[in-house]
N, C-alpha and C. Protein backbone atom coordinates (compact mmCIF):
# COMPACT_ATOMS: atom_id res chain seq x y z
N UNK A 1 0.83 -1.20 0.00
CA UNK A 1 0.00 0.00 0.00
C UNK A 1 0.87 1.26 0.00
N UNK A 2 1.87 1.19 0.23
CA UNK A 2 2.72 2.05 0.49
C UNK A 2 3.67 2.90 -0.59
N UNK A 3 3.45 1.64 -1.60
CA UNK A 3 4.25 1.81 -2.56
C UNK A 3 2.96 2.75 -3.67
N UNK A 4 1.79 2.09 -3.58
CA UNK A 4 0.99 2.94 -4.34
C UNK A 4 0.81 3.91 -4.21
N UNK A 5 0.33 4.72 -2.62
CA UNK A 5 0.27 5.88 -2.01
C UNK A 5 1.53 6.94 -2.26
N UNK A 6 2.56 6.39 -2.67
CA UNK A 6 4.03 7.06 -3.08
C UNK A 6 3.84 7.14 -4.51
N UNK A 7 3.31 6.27 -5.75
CA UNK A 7 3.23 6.36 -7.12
C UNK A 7 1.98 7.78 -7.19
N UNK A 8 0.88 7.54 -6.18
CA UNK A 8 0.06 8.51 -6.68
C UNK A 8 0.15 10.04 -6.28
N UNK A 9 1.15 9.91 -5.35
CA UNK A 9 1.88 11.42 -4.75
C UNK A 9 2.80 11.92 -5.95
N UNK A 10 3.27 11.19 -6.22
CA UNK A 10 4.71 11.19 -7.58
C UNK A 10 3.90 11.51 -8.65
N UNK A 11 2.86 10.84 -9.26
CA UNK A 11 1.56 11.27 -10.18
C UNK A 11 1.22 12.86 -9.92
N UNK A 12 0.80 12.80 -8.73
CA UNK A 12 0.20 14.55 -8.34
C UNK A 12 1.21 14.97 -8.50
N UNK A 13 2.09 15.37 -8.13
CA UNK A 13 3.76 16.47 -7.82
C UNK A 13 4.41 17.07 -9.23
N UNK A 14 3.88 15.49 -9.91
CA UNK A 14 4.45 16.01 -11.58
C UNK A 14 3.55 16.64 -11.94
N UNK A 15 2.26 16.97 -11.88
CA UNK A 15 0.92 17.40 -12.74
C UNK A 15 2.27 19.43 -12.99
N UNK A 16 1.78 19.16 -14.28
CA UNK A 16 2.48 20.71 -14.19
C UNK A 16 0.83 21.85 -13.87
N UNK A 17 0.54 23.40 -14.41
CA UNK A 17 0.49 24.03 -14.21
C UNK A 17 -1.09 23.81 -14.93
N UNK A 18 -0.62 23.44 -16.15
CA UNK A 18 -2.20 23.52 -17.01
C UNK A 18 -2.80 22.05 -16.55
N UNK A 19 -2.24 21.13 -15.30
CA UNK A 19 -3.17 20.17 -15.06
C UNK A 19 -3.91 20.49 -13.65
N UNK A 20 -3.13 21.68 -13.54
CA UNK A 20 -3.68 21.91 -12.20
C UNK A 20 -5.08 22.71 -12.30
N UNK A 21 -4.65 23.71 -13.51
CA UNK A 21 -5.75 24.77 -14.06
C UNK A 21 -6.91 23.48 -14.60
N UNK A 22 -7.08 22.50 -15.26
CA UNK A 22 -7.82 21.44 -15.26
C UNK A 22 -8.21 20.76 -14.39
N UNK A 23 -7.58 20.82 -13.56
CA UNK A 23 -8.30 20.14 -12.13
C UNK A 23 -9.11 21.13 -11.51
N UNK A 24 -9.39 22.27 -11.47
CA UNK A 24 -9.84 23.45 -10.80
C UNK A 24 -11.08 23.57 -11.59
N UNK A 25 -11.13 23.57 -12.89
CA UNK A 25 -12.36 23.77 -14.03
C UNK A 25 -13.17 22.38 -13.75
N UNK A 26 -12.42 21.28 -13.76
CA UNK A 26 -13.49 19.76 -13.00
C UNK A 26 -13.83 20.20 -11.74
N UNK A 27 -13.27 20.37 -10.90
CA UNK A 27 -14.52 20.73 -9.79
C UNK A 27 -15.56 21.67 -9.85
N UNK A 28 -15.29 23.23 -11.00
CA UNK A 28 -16.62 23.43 -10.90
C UNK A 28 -17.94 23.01 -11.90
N UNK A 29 -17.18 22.26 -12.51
CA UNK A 29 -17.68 21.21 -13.90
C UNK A 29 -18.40 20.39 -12.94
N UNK A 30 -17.88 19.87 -11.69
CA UNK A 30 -18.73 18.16 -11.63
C UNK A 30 -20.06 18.77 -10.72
N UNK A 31 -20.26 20.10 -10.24
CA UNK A 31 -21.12 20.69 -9.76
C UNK A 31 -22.21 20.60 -11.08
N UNK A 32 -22.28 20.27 -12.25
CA UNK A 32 -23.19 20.20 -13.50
C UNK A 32 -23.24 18.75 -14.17
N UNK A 33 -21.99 18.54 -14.19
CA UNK A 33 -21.65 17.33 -14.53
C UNK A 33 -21.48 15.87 -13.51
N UNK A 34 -22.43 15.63 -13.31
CA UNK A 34 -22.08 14.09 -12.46
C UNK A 34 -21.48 13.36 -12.00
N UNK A 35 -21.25 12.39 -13.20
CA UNK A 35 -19.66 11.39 -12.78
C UNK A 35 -18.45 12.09 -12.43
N UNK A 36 -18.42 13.41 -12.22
CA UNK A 36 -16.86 13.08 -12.66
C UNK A 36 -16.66 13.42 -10.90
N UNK A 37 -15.41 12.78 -10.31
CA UNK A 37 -15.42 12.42 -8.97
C UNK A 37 -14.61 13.88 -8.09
N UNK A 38 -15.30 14.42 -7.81
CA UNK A 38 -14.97 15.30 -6.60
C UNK A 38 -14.08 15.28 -5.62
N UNK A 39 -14.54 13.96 -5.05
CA UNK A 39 -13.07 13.84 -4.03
C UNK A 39 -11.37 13.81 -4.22
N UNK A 40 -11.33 13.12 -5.72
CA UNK A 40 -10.26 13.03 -6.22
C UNK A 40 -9.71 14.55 -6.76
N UNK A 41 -10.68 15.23 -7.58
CA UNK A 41 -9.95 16.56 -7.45
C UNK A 41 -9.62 17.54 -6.11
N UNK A 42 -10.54 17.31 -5.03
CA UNK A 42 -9.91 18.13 -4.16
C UNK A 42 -8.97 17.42 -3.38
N UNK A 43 -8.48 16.15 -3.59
CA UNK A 43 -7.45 15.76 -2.67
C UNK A 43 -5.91 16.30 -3.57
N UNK A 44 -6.20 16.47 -5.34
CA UNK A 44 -5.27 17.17 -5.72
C UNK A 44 -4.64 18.35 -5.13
N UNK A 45 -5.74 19.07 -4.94
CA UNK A 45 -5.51 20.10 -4.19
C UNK A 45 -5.15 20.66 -3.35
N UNK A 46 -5.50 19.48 -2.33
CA UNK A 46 -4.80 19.27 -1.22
C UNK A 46 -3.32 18.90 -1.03
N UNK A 47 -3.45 17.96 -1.76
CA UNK A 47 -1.76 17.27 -1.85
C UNK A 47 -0.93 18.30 -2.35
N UNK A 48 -1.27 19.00 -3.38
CA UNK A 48 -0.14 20.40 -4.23
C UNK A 48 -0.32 21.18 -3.40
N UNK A 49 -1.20 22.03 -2.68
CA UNK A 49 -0.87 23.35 -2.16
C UNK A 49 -1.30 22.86 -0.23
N UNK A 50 -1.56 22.15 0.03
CA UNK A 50 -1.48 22.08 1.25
C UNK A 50 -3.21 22.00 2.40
N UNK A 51 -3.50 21.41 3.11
CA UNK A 51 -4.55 21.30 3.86
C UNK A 51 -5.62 22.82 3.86
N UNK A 52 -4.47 23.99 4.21
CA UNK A 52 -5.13 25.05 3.85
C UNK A 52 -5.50 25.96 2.89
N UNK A 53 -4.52 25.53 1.89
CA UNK A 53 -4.76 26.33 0.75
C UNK A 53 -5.77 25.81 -0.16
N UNK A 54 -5.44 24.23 -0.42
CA UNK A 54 -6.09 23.34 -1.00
C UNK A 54 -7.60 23.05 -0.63
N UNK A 55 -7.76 23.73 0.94
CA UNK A 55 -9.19 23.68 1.33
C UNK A 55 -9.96 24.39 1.06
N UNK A 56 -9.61 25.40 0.56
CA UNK A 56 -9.55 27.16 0.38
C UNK A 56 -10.43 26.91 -1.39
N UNK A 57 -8.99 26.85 -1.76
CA UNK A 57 -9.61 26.82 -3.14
C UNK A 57 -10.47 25.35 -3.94
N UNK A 58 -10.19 24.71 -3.42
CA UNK A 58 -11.62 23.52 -3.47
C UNK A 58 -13.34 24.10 -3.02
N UNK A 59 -12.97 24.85 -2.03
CA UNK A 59 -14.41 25.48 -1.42
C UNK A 59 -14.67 26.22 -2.36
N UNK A 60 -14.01 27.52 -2.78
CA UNK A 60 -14.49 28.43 -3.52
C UNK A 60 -14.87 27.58 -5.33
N UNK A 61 -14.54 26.90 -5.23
CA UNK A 61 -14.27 26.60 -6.76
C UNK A 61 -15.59 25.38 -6.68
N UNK A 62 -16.19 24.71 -5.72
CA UNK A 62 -17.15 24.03 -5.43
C UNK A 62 -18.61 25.03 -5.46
N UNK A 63 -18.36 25.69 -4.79
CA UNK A 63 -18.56 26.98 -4.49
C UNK A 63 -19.41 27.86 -6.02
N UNK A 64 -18.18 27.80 -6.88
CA UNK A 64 -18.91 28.45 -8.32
C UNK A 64 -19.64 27.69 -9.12
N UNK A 65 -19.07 26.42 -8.66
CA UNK A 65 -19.64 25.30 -9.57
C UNK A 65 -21.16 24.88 -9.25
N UNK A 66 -21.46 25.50 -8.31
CA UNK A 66 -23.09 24.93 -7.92
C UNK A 66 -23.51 26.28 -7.91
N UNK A 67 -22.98 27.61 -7.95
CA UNK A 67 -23.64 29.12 -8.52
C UNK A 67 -24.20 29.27 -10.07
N UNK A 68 -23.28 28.81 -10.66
CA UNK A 68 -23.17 28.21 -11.82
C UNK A 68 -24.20 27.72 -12.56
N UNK A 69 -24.41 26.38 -11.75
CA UNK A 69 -25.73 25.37 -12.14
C UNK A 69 -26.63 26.15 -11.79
N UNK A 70 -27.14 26.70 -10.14
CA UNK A 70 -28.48 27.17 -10.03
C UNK A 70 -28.76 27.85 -11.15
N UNK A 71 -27.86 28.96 -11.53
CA UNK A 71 -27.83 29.85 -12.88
C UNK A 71 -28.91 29.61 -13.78
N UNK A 72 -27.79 28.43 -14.37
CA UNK A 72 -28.13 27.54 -15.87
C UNK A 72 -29.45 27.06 -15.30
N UNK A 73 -30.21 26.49 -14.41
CA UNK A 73 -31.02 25.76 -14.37
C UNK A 73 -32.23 26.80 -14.71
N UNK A 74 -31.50 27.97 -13.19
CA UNK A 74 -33.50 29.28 -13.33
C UNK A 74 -32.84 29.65 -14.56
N UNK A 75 -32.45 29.87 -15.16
CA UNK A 75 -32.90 30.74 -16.55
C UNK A 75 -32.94 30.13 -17.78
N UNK A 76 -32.18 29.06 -17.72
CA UNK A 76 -32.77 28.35 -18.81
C UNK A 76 -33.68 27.19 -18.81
N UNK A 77 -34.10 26.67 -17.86
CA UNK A 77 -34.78 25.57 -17.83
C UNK A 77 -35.88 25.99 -16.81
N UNK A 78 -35.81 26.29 -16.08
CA UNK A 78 -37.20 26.75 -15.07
C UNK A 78 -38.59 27.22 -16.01
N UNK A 79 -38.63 28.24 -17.12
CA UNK A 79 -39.67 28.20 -17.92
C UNK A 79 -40.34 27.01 -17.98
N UNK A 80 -39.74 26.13 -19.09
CA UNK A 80 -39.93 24.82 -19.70
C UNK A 80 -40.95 23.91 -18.16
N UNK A 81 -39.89 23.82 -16.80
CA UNK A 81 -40.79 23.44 -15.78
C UNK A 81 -41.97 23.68 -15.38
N UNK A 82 -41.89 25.18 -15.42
CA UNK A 82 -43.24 26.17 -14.77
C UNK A 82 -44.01 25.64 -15.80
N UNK A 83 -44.34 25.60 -16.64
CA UNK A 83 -45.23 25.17 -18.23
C UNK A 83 -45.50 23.95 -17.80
N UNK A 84 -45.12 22.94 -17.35
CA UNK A 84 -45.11 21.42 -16.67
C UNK A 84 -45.77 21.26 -15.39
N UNK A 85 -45.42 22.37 -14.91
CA UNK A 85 -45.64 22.19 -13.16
C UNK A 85 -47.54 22.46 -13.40
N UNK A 86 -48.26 23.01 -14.74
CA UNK A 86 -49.73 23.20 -14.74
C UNK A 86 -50.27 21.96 -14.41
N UNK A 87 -49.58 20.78 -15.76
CA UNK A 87 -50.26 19.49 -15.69
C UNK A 87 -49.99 18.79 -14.98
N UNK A 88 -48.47 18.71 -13.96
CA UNK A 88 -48.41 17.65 -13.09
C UNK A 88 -48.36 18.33 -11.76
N UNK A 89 -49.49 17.64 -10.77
CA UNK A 89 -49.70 17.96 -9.52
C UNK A 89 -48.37 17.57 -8.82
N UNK A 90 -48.80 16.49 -9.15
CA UNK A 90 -46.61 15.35 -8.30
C UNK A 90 -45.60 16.39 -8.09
N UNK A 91 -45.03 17.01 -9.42
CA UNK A 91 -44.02 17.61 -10.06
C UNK A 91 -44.19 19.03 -8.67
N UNK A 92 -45.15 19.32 -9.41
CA UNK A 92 -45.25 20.36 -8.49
C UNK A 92 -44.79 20.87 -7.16
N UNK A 93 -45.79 19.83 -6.52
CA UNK A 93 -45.82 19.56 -4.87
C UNK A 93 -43.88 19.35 -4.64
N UNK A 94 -43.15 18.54 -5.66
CA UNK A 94 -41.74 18.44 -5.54
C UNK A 94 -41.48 19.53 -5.56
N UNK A 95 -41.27 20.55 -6.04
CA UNK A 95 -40.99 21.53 -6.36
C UNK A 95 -41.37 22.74 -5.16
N UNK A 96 -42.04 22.74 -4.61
CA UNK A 96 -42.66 23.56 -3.46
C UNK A 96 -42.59 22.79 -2.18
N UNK A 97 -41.96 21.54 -2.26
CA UNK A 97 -41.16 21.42 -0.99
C UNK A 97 -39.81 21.61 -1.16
N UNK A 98 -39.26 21.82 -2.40
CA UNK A 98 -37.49 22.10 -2.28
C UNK A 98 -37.52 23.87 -2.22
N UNK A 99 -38.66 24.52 -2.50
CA UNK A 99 -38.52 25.57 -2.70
C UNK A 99 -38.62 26.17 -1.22
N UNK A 100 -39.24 25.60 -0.04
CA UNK A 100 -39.54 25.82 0.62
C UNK A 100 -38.42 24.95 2.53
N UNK A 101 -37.79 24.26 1.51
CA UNK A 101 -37.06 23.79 2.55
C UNK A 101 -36.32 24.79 3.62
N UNK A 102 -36.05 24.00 5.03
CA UNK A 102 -35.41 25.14 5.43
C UNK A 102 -33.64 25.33 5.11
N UNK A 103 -33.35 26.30 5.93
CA UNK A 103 -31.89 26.52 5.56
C UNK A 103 -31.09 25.71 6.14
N UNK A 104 -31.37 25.06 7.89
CA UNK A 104 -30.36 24.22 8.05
C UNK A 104 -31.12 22.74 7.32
N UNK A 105 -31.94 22.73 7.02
CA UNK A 105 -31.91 21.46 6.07
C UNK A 105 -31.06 21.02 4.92
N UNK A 106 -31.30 22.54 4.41
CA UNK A 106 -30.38 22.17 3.16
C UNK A 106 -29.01 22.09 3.77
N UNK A 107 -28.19 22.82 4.07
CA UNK A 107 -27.11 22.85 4.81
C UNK A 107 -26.72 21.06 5.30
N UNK A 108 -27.47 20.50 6.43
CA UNK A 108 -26.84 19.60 6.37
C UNK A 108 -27.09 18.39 5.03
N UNK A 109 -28.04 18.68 4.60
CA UNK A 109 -28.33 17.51 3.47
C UNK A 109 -26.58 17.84 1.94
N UNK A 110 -26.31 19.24 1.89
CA UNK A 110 -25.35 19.50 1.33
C UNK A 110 -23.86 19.13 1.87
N UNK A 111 -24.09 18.60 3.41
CA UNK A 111 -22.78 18.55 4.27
C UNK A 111 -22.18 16.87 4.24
N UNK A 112 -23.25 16.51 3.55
CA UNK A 112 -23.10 14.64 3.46
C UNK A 112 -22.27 14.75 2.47
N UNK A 113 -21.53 14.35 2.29
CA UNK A 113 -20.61 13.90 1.00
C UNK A 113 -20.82 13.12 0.03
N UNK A 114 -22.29 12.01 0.12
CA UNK A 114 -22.57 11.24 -0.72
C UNK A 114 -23.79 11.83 -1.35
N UNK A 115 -24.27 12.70 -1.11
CA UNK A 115 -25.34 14.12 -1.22
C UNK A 115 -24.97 14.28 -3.21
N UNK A 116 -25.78 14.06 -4.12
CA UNK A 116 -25.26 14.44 -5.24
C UNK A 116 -25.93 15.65 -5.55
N UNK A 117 -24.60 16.93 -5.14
CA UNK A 117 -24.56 18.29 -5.70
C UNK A 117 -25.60 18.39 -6.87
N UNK A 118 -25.01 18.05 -8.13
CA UNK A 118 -25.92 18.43 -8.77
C UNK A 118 -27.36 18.48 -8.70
N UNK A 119 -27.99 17.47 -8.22
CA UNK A 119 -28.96 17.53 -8.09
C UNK A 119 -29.68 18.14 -7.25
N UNK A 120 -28.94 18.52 -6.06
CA UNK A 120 -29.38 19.94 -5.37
C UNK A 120 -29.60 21.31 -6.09
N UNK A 121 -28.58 21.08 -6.81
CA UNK A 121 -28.43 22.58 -7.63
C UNK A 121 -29.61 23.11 -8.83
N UNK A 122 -29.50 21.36 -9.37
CA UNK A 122 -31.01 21.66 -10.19
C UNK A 122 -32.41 21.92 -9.65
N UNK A 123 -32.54 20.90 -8.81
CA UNK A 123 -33.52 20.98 -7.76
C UNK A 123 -33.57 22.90 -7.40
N UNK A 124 -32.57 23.53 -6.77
CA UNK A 124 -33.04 25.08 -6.24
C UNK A 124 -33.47 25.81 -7.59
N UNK A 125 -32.42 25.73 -8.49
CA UNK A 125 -32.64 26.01 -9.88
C UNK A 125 -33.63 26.48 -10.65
N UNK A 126 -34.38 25.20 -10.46
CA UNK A 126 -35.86 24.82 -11.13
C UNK A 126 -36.98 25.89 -10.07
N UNK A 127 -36.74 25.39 -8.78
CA UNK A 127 -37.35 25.98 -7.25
C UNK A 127 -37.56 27.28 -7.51
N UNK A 128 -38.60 27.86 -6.62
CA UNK A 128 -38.64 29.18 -6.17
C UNK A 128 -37.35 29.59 -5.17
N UNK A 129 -36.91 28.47 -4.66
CA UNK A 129 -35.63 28.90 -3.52
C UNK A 129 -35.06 30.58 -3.90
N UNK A 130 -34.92 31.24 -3.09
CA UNK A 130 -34.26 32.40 -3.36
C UNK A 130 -32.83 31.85 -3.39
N UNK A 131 -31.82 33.07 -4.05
CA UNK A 131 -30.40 32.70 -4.38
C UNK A 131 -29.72 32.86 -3.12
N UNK A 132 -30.43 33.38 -2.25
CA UNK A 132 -29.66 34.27 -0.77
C UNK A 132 -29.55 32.93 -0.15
N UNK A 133 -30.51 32.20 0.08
CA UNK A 133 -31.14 31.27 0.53
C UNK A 133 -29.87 29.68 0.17
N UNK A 134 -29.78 29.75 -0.78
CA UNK A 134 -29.10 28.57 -1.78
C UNK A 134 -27.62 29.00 -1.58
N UNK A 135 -27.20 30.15 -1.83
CA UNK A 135 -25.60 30.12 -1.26
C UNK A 135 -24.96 30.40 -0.02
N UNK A 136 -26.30 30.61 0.86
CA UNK A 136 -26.10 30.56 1.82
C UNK A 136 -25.74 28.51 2.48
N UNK A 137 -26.50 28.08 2.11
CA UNK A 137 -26.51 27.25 2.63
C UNK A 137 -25.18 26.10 1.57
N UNK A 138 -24.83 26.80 0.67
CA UNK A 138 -23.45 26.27 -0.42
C UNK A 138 -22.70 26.57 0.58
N UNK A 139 -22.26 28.14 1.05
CA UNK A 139 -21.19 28.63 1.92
C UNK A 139 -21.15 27.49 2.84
N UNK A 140 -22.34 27.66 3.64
CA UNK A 140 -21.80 27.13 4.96
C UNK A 140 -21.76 25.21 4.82
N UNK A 141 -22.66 24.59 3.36
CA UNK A 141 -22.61 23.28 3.54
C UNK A 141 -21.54 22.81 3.21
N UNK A 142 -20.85 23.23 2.23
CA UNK A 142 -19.69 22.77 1.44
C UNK A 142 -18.27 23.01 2.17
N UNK A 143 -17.92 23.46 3.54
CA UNK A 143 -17.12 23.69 4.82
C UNK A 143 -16.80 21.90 4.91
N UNK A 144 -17.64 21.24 5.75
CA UNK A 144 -17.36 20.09 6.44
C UNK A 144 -17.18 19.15 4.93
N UNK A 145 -18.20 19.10 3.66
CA UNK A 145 -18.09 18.32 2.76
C UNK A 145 -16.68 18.06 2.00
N UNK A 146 -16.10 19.65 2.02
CA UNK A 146 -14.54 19.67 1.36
C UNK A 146 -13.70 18.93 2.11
N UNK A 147 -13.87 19.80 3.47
CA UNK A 147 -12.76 18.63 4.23
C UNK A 147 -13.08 17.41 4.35
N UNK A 148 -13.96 17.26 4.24
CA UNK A 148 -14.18 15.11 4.67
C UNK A 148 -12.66 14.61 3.28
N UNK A 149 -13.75 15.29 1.98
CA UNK A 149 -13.02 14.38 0.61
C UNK A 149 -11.78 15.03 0.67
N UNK A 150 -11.08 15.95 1.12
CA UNK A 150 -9.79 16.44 1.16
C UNK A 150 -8.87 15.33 2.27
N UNK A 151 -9.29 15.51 3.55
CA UNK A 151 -8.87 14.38 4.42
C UNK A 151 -9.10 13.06 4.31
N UNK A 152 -10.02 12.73 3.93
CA UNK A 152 -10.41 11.21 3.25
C UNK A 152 -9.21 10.72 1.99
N UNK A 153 -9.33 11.91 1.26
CA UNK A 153 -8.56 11.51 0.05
C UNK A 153 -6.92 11.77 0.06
N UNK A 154 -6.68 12.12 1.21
CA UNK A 154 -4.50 12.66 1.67
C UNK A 154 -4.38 11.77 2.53
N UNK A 155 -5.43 11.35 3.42
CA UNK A 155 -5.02 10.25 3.93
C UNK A 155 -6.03 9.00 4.49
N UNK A 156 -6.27 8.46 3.58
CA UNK A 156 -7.45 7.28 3.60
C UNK A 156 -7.16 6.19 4.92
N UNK A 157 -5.84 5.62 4.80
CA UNK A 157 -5.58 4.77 5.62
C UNK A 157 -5.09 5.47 7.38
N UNK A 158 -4.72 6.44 6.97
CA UNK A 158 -4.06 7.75 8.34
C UNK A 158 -5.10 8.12 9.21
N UNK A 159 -6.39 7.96 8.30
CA UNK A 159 -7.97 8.30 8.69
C UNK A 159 -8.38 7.15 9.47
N UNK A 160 -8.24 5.89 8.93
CA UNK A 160 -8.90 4.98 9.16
C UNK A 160 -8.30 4.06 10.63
N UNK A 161 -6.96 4.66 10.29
CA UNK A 161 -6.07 4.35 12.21
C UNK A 161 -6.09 5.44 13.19
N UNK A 162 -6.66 6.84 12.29
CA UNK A 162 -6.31 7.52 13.06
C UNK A 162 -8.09 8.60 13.23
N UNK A 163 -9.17 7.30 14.05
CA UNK A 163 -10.42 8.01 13.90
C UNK A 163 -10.73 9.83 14.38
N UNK A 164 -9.82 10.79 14.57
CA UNK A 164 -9.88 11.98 15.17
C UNK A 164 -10.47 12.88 14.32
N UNK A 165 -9.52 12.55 12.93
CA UNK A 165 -9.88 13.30 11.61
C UNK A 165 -11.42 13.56 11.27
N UNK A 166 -11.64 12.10 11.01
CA UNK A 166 -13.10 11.57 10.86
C UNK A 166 -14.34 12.42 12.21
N UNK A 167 -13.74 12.29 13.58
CA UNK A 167 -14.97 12.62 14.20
C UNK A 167 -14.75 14.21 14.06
N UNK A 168 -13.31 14.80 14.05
CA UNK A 168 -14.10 16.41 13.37
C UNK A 168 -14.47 16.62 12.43
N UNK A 169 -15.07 16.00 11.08
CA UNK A 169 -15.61 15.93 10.38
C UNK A 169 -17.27 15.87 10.76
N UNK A 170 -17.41 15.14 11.74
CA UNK A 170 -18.35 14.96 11.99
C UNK A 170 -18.96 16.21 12.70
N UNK A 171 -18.47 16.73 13.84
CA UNK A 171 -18.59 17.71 14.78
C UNK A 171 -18.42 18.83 13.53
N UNK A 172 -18.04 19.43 12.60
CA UNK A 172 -18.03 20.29 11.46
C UNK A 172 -19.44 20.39 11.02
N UNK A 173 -19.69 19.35 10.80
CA UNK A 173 -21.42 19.10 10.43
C UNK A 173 -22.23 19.71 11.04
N UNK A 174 -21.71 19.39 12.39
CA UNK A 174 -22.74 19.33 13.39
C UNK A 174 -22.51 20.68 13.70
N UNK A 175 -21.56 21.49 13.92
CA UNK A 175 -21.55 22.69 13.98
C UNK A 175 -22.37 23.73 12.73
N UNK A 176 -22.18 23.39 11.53
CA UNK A 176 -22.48 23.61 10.36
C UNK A 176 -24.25 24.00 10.17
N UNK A 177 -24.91 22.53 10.77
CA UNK A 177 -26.56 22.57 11.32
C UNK A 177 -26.89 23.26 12.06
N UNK A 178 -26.27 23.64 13.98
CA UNK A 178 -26.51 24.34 14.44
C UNK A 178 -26.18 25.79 13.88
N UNK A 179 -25.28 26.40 13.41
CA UNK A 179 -25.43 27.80 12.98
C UNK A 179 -26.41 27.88 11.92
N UNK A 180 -26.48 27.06 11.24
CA UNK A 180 -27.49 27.18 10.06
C UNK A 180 -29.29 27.20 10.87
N UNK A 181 -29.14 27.04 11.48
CA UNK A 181 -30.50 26.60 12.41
C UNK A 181 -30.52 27.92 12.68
N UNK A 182 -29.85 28.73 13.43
CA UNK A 182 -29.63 30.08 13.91
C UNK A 182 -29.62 31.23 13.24
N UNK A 183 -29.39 31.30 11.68
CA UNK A 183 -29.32 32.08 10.65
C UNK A 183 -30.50 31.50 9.93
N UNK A 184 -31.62 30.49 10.10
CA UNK A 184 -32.59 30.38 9.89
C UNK A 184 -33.76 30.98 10.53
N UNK A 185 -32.89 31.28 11.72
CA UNK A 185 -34.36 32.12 12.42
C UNK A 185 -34.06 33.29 12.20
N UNK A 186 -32.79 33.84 12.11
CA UNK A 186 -32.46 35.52 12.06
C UNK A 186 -33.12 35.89 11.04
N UNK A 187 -32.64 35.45 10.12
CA UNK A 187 -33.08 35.52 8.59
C UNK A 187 -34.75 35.07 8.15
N UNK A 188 -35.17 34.03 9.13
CA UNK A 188 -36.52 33.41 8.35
C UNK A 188 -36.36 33.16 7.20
N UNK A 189 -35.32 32.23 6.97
CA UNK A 189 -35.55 31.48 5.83
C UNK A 189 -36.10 30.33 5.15
């Protein structure tokens, strides 16, 4: 294991300049785009510039990538819905409970890591959700989610002997819900 964990450090270290600028455009790509794996780009990130820097710019760049989508979704596709949302009651009722969710809901449902972004993003998108509302809860969800796949992905096995990492990950969350709970009442969102 040891020897691999050293090939894929040696892999990252060589990436020159324009693979790094490509790794930065996939994370705010997989905020639209699906498959393509998240954790692995921000552990790049991590590994080249460091726990803090790499946390930094994974957030922000996660960050545009789901500003991005809400974007693309209300203005180009929300019409097409609203026109839909006449004939289907179902559709609807979906739609006016995401629009209406609260803020630490979304927040922690965004703080899970197995949570697929995109589909949050389309989901507010499509939604009445206000934008205040939606990056608010990007800001503060995407905190504990970066670091999990940043620390998960620099050190998988370091994690797995060394459970500390993991439970502030957890307590991040949990901090993450309670302020969001609190800026849900200030705000009434």
């Amino acid at each position: 294991m040891e020897n691999l964990y050293n090939l894929i450090i040696d892999i990252i270290n060589k990436m020159d300049t324009i693979g790094l600028l490509a790794n930065c455009f996939l994370i705010i790509f997989e905020s639209i785009i699906p498959p393509l794996p998240l954790g692995l780009f921000i552990t790049v990130l991590f590994v080249n510039y460091g726990t803090l820097l790499g946390f930094f710019l994974s957030w922000i760049l996660t960050i545009i990538g789901c500003v991005i989508a809400y974007f693309i979704f209300k203005n180009i596709f929300k019409k097409f819905i609203d026109k839909r949302l006449k004939k289907h009651k179902r559709l609807k009722k979906y739609i006016s409970i995401v629009s209406n969710i609260k803020l630490y809901n979304l927040v922690f449902i965004l703080s899970i890591p197995s949570t697929p972004a995109f589909l949050v993003n389309i989901a507010a998108g499509l939604s009445n959700m206000p934008f205040k509302k939606f990056l608010l809860a990007i800001i503060i969800g995407k905190i504990p989610l970066v670091l999990f796949w940043g620390l998960i992905g620099t050190g998988l096995l370091e994690t797995l002997r060394n459970p500390k990492a993991l439970l502030g990950v957890i307590i991040l969350v949990s901090i993450s819900y309670i302020f969001s709970r609190v800026i849900n009442k200030k705000l009434d969102l």
